[in-house]
N, C-alpha and C. Protein backbone atom coordinates (compact mmCIF):
# COMPACT_ATOMS: atom_id res chain seq x y z
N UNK A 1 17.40 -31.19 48.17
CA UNK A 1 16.49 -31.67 47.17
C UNK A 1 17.06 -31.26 45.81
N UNK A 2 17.35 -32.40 44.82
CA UNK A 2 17.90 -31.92 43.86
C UNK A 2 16.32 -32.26 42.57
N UNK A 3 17.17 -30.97 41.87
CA UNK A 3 16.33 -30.95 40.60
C UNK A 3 16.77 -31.50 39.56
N UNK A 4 16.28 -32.59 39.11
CA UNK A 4 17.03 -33.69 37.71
C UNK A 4 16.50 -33.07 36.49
N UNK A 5 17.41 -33.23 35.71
CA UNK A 5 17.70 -32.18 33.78
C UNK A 5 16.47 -32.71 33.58
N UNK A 6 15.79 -34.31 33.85
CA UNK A 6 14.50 -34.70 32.98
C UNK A 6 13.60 -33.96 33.79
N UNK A 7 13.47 -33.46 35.29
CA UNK A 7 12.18 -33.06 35.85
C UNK A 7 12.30 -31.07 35.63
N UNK A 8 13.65 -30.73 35.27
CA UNK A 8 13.28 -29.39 34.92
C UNK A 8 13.11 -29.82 33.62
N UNK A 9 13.21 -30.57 32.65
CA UNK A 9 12.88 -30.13 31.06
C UNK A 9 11.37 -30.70 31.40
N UNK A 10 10.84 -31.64 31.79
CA UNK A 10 9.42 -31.52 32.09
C UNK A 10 8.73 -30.15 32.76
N UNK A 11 9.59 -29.93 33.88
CA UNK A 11 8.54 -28.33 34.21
C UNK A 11 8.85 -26.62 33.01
N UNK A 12 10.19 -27.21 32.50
CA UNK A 12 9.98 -26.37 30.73
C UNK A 12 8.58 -26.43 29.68
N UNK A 13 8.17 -27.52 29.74
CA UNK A 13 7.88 -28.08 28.55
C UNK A 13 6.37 -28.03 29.25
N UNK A 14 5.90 -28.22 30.53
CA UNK A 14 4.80 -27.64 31.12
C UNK A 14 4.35 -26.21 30.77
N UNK A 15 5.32 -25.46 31.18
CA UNK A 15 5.32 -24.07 31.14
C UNK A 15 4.78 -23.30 29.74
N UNK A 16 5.92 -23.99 28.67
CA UNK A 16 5.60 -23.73 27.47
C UNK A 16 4.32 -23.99 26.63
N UNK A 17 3.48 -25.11 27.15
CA UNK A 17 1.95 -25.78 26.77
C UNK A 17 1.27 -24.77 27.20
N UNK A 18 1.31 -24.49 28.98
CA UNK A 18 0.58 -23.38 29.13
C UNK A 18 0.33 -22.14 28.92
N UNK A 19 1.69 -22.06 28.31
CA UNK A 19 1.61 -20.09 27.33
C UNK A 19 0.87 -20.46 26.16
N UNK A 20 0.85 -21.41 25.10
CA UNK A 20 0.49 -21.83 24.10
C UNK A 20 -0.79 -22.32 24.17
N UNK A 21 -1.19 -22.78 25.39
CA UNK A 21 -2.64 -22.94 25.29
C UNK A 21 -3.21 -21.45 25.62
N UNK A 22 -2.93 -20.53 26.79
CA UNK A 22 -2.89 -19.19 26.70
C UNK A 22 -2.78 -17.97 25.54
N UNK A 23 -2.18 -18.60 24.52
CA UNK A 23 -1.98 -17.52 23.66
C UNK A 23 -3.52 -18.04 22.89
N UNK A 24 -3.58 -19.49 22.38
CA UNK A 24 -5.19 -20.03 21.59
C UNK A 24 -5.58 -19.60 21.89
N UNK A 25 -6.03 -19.75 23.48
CA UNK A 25 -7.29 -19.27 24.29
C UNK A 25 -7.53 -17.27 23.90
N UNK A 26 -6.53 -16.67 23.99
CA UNK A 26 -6.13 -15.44 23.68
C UNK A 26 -6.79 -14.98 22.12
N UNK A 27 -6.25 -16.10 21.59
CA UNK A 27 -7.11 -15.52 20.02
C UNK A 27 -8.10 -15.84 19.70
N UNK A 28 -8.51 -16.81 20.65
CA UNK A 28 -10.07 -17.51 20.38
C UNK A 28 -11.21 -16.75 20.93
N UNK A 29 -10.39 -15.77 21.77
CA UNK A 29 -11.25 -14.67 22.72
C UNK A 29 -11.61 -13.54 21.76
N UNK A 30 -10.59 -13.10 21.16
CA UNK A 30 -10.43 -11.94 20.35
C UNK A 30 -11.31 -12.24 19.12
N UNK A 31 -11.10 -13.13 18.74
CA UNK A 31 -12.02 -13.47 17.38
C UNK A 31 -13.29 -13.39 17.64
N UNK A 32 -13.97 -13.76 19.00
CA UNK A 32 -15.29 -13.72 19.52
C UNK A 32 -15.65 -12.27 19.56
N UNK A 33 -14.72 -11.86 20.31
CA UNK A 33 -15.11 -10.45 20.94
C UNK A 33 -15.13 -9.82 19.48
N UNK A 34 -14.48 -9.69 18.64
CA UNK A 34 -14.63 -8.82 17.35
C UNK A 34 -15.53 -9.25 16.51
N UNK A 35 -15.74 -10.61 16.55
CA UNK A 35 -16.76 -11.55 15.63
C UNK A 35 -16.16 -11.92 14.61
N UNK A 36 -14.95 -11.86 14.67
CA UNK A 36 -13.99 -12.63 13.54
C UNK A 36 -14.12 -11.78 11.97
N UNK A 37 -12.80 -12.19 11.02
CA UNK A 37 -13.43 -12.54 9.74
C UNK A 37 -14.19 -13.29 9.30
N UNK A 38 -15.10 -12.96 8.28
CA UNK A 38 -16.12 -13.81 7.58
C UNK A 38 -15.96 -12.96 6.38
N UNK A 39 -16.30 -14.25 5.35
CA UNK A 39 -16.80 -13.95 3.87
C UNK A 39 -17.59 -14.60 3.63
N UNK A 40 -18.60 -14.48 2.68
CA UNK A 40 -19.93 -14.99 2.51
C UNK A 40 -20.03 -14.25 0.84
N UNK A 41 -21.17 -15.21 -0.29
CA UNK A 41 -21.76 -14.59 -1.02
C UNK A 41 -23.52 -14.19 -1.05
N UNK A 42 -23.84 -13.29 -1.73
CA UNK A 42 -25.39 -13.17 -1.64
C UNK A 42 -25.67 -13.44 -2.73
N UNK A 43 -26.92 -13.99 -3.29
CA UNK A 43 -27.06 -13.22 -4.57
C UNK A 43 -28.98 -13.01 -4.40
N UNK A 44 -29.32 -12.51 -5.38
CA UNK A 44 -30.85 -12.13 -5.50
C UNK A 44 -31.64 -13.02 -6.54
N UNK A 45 -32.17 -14.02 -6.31
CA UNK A 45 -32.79 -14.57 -7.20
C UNK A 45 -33.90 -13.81 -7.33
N UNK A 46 -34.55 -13.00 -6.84
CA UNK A 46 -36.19 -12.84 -6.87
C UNK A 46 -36.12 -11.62 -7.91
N UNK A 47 -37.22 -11.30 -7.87
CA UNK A 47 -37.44 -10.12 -9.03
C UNK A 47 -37.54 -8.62 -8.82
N UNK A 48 -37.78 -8.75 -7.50
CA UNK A 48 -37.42 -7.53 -6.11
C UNK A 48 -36.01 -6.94 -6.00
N UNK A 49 -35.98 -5.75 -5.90
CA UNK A 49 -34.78 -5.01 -5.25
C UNK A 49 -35.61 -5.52 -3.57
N UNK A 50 -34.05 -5.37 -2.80
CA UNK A 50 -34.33 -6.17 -1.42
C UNK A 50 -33.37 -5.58 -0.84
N UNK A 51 -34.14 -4.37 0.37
CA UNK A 51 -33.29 -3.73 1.12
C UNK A 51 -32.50 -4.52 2.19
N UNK A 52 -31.51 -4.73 2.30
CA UNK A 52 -30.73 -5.06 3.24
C UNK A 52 -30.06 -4.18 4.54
N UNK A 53 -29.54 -4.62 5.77
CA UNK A 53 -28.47 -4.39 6.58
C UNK A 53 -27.54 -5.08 6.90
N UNK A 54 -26.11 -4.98 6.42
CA UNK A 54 -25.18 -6.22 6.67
C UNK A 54 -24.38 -5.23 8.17
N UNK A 55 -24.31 -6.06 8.89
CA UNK A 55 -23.52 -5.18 10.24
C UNK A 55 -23.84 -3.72 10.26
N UNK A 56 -25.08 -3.61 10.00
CA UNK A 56 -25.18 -2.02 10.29
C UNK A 56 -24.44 -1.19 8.95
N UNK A 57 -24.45 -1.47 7.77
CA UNK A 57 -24.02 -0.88 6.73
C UNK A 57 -25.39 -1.40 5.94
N UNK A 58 -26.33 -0.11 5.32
CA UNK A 58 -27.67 -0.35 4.69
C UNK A 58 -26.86 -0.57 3.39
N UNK A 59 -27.86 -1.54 2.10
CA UNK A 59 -27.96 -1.52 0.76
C UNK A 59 -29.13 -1.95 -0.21
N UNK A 60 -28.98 -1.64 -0.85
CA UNK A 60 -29.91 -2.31 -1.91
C UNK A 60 -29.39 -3.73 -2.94
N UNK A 61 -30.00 -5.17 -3.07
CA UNK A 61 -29.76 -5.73 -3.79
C UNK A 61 -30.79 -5.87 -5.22
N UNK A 62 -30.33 -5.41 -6.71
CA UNK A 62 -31.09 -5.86 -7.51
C UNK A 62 -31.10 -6.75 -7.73
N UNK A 63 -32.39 -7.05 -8.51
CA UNK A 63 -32.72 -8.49 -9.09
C UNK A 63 -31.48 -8.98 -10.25
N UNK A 64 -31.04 -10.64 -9.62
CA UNK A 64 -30.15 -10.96 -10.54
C UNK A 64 -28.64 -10.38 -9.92
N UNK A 65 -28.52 -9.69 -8.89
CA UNK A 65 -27.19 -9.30 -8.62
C UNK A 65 -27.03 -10.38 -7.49
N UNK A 66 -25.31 -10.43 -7.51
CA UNK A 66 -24.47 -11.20 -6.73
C UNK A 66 -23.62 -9.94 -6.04
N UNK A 67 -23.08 -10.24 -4.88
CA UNK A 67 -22.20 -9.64 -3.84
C UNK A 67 -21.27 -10.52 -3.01
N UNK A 68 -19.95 -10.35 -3.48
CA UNK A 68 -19.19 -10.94 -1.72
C UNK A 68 -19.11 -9.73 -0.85
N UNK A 69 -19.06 -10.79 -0.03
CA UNK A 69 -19.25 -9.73 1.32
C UNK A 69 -18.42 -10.07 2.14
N UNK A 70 -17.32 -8.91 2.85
CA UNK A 70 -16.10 -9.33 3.59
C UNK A 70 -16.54 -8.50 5.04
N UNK A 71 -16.45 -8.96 6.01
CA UNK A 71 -17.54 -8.82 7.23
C UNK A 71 -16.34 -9.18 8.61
N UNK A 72 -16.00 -8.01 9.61
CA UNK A 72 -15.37 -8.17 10.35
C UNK A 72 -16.01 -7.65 11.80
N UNK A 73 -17.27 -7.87 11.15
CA UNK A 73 -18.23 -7.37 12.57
C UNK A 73 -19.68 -8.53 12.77
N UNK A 74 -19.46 -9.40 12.77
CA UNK A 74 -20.29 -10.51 12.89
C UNK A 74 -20.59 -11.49 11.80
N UNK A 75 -21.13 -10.30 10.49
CA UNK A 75 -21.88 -11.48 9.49
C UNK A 75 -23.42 -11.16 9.75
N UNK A 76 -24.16 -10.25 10.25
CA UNK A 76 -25.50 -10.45 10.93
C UNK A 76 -26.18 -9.32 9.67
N UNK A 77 -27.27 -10.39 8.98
CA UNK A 77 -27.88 -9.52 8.28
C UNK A 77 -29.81 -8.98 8.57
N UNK A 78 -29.66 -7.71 8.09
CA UNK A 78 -31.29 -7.98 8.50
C UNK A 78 -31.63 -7.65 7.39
N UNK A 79 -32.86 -7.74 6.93
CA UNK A 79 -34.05 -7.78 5.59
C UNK A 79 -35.46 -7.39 5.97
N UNK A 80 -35.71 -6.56 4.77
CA UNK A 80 -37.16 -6.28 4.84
C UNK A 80 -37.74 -7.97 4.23
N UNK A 81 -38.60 -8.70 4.95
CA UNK A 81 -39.45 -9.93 4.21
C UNK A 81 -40.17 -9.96 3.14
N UNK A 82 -40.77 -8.84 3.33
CA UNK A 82 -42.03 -8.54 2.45
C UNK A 82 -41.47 -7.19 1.41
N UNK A 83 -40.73 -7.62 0.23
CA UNK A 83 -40.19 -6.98 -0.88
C UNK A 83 -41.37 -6.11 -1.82
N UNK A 84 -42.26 -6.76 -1.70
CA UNK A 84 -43.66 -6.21 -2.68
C UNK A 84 -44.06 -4.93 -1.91
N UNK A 85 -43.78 -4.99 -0.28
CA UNK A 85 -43.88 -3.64 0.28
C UNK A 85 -44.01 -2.61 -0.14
N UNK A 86 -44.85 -0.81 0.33
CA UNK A 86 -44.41 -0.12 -0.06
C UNK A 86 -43.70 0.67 0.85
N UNK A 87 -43.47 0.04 2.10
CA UNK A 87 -42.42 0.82 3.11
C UNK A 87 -41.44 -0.20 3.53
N UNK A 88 -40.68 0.33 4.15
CA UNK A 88 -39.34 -0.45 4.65
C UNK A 88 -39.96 -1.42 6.11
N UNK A 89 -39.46 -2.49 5.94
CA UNK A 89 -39.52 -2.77 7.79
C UNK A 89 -38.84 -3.99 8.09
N UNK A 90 -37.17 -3.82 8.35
CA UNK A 90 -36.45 -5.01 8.74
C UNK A 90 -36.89 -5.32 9.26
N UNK A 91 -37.23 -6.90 9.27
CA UNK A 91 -38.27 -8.02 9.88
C UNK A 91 -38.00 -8.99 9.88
N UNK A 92 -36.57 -9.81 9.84
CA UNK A 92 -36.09 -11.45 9.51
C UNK A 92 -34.48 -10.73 9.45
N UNK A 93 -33.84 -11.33 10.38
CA UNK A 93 -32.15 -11.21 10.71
C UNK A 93 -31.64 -12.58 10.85
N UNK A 94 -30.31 -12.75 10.04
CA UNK A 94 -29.85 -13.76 10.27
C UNK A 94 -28.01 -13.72 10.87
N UNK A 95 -27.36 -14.89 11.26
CA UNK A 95 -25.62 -14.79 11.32
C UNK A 95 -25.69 -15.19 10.79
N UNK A 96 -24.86 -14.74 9.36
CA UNK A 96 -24.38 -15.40 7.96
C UNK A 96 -23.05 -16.11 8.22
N UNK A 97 -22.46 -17.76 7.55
CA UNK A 97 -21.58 -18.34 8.36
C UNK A 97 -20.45 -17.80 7.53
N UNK A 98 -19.42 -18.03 7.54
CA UNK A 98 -18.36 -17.38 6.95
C UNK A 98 -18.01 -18.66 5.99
N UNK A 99 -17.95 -18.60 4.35
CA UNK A 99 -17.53 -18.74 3.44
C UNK A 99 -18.82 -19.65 2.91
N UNK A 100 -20.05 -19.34 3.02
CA UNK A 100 -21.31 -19.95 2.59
C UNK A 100 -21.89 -18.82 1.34
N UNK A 101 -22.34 -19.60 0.97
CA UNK A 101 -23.07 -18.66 -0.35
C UNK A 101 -24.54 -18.96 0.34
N UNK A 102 -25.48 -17.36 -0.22
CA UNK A 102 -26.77 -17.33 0.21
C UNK A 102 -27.69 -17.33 -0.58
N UNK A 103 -28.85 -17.37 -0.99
CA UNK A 103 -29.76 -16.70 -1.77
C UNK A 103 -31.33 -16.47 -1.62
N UNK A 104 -31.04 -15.49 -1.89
CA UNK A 104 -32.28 -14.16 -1.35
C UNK A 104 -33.50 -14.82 -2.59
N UNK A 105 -34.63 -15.52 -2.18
CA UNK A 105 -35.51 -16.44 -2.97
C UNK A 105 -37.17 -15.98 -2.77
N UNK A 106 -38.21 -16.24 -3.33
CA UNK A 106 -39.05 -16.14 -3.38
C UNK A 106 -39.81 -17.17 -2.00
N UNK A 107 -40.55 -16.64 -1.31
CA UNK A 107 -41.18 -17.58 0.21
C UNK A 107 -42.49 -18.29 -0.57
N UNK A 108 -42.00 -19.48 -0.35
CA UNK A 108 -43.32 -20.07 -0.83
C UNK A 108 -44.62 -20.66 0.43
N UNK A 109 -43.65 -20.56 1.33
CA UNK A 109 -44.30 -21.13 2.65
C UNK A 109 -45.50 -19.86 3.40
N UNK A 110 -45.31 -18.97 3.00
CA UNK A 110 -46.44 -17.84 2.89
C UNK A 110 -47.60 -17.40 2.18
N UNK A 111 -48.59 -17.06 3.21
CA UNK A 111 -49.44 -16.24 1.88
C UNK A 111 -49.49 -14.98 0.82
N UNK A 112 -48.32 -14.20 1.41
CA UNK A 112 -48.26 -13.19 0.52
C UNK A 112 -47.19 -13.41 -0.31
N UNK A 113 -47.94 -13.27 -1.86
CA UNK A 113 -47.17 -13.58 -2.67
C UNK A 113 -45.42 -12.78 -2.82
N UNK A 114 -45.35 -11.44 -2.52
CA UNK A 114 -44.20 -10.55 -2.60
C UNK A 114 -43.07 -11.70 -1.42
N UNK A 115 -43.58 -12.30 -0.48
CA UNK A 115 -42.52 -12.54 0.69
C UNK A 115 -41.12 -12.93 -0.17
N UNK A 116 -40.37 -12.71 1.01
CA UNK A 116 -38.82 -13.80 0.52
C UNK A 116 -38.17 -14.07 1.73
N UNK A 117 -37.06 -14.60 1.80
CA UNK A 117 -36.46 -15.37 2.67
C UNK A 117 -34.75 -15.81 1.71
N UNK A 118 -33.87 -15.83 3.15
CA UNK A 118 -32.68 -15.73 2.70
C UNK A 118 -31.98 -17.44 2.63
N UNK A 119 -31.67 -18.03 1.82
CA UNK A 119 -31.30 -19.51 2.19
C UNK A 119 -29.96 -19.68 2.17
N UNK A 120 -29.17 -20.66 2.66
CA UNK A 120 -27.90 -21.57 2.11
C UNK A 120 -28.19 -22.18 1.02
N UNK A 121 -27.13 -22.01 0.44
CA UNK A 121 -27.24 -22.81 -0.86
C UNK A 121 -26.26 -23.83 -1.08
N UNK A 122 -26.52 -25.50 -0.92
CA UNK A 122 -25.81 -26.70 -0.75
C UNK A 122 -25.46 -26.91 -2.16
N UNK A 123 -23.85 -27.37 -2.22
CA UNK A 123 -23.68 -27.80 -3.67
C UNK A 123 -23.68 -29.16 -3.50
């Protein structure tokens, strides 16, 4: 049984797809498992300082401040809702997408006037 130059450069050229789809598959794993890079901006429209958690790193945003945020552990933020509060209580978490701008806004869809809520912001 002979092996012809075109049917080994075909079982080459097999071989080589399947390391290369292997190696994608390989980084497409890794990016999951770590949760990838992401960048994202915030900013604070409301008139509230607004405690945040970005991946488990706490902060404070003032009113009128902007933040990028470079995020190699998901992107997952949590928020106190109710800013007028006088205690803390993360209560609304989101996955922030990577290279979206956000903004931290006044809830109008509520009855309490203090609420807020985090949006995308479409240009």
């Amino acid at each position: 049984m002979a092996i012809t130059v075109e049917k080994s450069l075909q079982n080459n050229q097999s071989i080589l797809q399947n390391f290369a789809l292997g190696e994608e598959i390989d980084a497409q794993a890794a990016e999951i498992i770590s949760g990838g890079y992401e960048n994202f901006t915030i900013r604070n429209t409301t008139g509230s300082n607004i405690s945040y958690s970005l991946d488990g790193y706490d902060g404070i945003m003032q009113p009128g401040e902007e933040i990028n945020f470079d995020s190699y552990d998901g992107g997952i933020i949590d928020f106190d809702m109710y800013a007028g509060s006088a205690y803390l209580q993360m209560n609304k978490s989101y996955n922030l997408s990577d290279g979206q701008i956000y903004e931290f806004q006044d809830n109008y869809d509520t009855s309490n006037a203090y609420d807020i809520d985090l949006y995308p912001v479409y240009s």
